[in-house]
Protein backbone atom coordinates (compact mmCIF):
# COMPACT_ATOMS: atom_id res chain seq x y z
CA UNK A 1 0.00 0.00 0.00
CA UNK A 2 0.94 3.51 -0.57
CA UNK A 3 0.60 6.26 1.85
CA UNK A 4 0.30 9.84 0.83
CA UNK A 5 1.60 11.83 3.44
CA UNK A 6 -0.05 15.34 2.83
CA UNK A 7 2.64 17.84 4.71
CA UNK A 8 1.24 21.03 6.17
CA UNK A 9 3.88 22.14 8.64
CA UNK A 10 7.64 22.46 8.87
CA UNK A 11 9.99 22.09 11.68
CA UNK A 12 10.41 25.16 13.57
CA UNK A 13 13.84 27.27 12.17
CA UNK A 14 15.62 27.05 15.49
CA UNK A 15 15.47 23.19 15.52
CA UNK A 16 15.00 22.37 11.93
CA UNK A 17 18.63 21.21 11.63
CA UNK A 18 18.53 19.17 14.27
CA UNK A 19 15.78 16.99 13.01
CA UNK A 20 13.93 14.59 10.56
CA UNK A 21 10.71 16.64 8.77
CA UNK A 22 7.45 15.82 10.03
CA UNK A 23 7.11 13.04 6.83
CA UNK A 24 9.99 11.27 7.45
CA UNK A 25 8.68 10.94 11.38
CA UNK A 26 5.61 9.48 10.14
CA UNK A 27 7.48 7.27 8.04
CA UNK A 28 9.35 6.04 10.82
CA UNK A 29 6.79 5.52 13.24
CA UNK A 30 4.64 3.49 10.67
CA UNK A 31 7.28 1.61 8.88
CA UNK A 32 7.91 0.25 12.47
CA UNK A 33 4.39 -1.39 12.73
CA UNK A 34 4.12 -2.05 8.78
CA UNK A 35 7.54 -2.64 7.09
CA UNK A 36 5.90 -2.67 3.16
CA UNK A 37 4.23 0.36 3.72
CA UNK A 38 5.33 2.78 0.69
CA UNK A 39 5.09 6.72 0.90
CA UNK A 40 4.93 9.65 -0.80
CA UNK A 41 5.18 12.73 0.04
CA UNK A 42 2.92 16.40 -1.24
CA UNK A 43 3.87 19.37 0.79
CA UNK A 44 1.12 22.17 0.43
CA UNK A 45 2.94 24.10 2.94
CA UNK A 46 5.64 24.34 0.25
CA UNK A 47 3.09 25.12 -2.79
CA UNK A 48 2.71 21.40 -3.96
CA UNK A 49 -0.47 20.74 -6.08
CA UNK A 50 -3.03 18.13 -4.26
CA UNK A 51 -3.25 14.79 -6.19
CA UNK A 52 -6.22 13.41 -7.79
CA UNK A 53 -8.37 11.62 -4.99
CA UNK A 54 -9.00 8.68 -7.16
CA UNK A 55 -5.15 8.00 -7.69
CA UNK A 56 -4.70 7.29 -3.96
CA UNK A 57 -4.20 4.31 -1.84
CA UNK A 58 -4.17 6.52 1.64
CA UNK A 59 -3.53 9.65 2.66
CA UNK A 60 -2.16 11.24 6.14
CA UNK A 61 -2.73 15.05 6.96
CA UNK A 62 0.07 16.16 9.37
CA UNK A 63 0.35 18.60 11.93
CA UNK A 64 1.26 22.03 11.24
CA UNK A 65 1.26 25.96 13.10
CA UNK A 66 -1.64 27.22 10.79
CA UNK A 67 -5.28 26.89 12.05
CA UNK A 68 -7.98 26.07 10.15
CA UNK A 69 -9.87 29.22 10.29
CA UNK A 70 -6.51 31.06 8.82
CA UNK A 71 -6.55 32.11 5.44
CA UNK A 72 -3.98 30.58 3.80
CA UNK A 73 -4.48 29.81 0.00
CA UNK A 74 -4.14 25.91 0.46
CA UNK A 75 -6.65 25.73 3.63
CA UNK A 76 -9.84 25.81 1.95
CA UNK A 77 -8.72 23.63 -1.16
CA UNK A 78 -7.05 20.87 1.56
CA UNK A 79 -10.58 20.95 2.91
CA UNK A 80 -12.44 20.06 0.04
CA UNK A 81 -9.93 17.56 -1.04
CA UNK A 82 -10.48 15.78 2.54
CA UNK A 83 -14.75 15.67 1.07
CA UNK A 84 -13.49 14.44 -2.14
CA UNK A 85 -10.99 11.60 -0.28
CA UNK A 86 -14.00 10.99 1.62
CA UNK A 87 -16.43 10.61 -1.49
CA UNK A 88 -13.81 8.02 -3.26
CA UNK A 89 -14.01 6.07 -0.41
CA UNK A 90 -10.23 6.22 0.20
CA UNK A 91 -8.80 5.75 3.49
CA UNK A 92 -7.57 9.24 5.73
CA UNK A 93 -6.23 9.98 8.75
CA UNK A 94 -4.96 13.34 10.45
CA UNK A 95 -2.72 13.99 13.36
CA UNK A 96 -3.29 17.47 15.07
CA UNK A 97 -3.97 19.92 12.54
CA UNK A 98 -4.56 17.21 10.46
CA UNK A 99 -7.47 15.77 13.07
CA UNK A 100 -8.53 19.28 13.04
CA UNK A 101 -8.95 20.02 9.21
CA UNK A 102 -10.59 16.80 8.65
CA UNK A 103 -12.93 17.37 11.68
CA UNK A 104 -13.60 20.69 10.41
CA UNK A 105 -13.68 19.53 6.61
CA UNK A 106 -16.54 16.96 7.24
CA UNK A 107 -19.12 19.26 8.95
CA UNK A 108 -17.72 19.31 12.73
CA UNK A 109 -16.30 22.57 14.71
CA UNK A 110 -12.88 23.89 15.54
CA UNK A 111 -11.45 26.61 17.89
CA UNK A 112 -8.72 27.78 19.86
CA UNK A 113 -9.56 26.54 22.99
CA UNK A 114 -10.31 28.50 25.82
CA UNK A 115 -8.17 26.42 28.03
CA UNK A 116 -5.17 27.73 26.53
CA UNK A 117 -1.91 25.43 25.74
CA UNK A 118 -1.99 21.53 25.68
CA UNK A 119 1.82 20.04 26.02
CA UNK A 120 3.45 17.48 26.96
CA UNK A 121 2.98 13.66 27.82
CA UNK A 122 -1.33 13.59 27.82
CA UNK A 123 -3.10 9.94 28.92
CA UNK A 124 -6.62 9.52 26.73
CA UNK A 125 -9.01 7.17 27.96
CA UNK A 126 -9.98 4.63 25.16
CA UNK A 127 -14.21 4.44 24.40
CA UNK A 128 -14.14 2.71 21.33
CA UNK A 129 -12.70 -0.33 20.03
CA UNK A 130 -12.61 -0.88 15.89
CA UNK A 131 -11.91 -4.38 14.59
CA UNK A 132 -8.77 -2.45 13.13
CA UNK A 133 -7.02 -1.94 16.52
CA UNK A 134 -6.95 -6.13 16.44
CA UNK A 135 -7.35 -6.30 19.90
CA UNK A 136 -4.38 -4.14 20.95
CA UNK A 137 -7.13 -1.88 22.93
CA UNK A 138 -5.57 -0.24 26.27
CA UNK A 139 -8.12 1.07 28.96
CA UNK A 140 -5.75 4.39 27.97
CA UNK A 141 -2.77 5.94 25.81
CA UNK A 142 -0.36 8.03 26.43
CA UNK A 143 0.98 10.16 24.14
CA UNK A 144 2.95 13.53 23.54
CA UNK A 145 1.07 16.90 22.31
CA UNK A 146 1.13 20.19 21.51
CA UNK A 147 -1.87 22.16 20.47
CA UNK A 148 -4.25 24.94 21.58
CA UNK A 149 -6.81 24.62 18.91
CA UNK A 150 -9.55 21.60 19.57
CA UNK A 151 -12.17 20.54 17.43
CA UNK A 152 -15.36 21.46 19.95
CA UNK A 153 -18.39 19.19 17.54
CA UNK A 154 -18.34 16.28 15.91
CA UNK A 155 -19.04 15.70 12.15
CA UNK A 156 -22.10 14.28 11.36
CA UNK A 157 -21.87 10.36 11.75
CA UNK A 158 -18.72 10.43 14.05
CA UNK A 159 -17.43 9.23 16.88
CA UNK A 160 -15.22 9.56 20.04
CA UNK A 161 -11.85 6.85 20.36
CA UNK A 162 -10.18 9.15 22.77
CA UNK A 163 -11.09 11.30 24.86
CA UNK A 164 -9.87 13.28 28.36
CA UNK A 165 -10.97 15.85 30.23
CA UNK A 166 -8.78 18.78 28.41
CA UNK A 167 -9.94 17.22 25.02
CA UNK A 168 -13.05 15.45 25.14
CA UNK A 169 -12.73 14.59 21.35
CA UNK A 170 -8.76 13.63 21.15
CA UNK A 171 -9.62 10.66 19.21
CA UNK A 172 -12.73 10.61 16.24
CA UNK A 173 -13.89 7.94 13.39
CA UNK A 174 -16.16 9.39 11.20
CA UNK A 175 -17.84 6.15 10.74
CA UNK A 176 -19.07 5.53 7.36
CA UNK A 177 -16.47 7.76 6.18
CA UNK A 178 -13.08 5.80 5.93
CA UNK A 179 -11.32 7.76 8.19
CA UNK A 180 -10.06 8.40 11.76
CA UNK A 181 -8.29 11.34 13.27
CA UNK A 182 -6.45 12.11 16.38
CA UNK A 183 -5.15 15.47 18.42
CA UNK A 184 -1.75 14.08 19.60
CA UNK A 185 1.07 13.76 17.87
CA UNK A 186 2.15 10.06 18.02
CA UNK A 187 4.85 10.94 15.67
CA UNK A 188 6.96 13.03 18.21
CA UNK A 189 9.53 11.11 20.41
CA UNK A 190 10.64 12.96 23.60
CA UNK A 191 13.15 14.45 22.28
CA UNK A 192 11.75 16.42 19.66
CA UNK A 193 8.94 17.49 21.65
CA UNK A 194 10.95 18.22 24.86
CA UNK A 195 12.80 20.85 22.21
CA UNK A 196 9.82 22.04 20.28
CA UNK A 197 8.35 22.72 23.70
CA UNK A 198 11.78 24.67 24.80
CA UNK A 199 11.84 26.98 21.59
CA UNK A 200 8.26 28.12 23.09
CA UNK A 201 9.07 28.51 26.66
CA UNK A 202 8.42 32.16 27.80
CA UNK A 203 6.25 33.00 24.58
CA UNK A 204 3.84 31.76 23.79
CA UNK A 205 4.28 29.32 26.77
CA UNK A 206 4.68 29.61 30.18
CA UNK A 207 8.36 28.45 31.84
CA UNK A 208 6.76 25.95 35.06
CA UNK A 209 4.10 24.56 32.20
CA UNK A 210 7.11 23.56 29.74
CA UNK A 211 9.68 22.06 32.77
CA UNK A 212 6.37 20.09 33.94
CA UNK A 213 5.85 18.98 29.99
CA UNK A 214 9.11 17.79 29.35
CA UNK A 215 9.10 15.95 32.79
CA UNK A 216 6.07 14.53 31.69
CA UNK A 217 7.94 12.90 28.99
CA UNK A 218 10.11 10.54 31.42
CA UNK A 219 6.89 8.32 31.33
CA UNK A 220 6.21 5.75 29.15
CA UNK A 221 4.56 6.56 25.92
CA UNK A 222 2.24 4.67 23.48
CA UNK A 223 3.78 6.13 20.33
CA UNK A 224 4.37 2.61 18.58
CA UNK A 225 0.56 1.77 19.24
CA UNK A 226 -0.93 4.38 17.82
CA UNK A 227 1.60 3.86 14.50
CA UNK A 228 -0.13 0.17 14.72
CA UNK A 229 -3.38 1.37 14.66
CA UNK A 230 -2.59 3.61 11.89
CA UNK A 231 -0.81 1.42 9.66
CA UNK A 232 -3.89 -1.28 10.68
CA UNK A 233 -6.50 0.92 10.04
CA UNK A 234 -5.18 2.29 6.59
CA UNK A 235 -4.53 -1.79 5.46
CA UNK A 236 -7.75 -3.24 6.79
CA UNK A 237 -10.10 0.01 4.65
């Protein structure tokens, strides 16, 4: 299978050196849980044309700054080629901004969140299990974020996987839609996040919340199960 990995965020300037891009860390983590996975890559943060719907095994929207209510010139087309993915039946998921668009593309709400800043290592309890997850179905996950915007409604036909008290609706499937979405960012190891997270401290986020974040991160995290469920999900549609 092929996996179309649709890039909407780069790694922050300070730390972009230092690090893989956000494709090649989804790459990794779902290589590990599906070695004959193939990729490619379409980066409309860097201008890249959107592919034909119907000439797709899978697609993945990643994370990225932007929100979806900004007006960049690839927002609205990335949302009406999530319908269009969606009406050829094709299999989807999006991580962060990626659960956000999607949610937002397919008739639910997003804003930025009231509560303010969500980082570091954040534990989901689990409501639903698909036949997809093949059993592997924790009572929770842990898993590393970083977001302030949270989709607040749920498309039409959807459903909660994941959920916690700071975001009710972490985890969706949109049911007869052949896709799934989540807020965290199973693609970011500790280290990455611990220095994303630095980069921020003072502005926009506050010192004590990022040395409590990156502490956070000493705890065991369920990266490599949500690349499973992923890699399972996009196989078994």
């Amino acid at each position: 299978m092929k996996l179309t990995i649709i890039e909407t965020g780069l790694i922050p300037e300070p730390i972009r050196q230092d690090f893989a891009d956000y494709p090649e860390m989804f790459r990794r983590l779902i290589s590990a849980a599906d070695p004959d996975m193939e990729f490619e890559t379409i980066s409309v943060i860097q201008g890249e044309e959107l592919p034909d719907p119907a000439s797709l095994e899978g697609i993945l929207i990643t994370g990225s700054p932007a929100g979806v209510y900004d007006d960049y010139p690839w927002i609205v087309p990335l949302m009406q080629f999530i319908r269009d993915v969606a009406a050829a039946r094709v299999p989807q998921v999006g991580i962060c901004f990626g659960h956000q668009i999607m949610a937002e593309a397919l008739g639910g709400k997003v804003v930025k969140s009231p509560k303010g800043w969500g980082i570091g290592r954040h534990t989901y309890e689990v409501k639903s299990c698909p036949d997809w997850m093949d059993g592997d179905c924790p009572a929770t996950i842990s898993v590393p974020v970083s977001h302030q915007d949270q989709v607040v409604t749920l498309p039409p036909g959807a459903s909660v996987l994941a959920r916690s008290d700071f975001t009710p609706f972490a985890g969706i499937d949109y049911g007869k839609t052949h896709a799934i979405s989540f807020q965290c960012h199973p693609e970011f190891n500790a280290e990455y996040s611990a220095a994303l997270y630095t980069i921020r401290k003072g502005r926009p986020l506050a010192e004590t919340a990022v040395d409590m974040a990156i502490g956070s991160l000493e705890q065991p995290l369920d990266n490599p199960r949500l690349g499973g469920w992923i890699a399972r999900f996009l196989t078994q549609s």
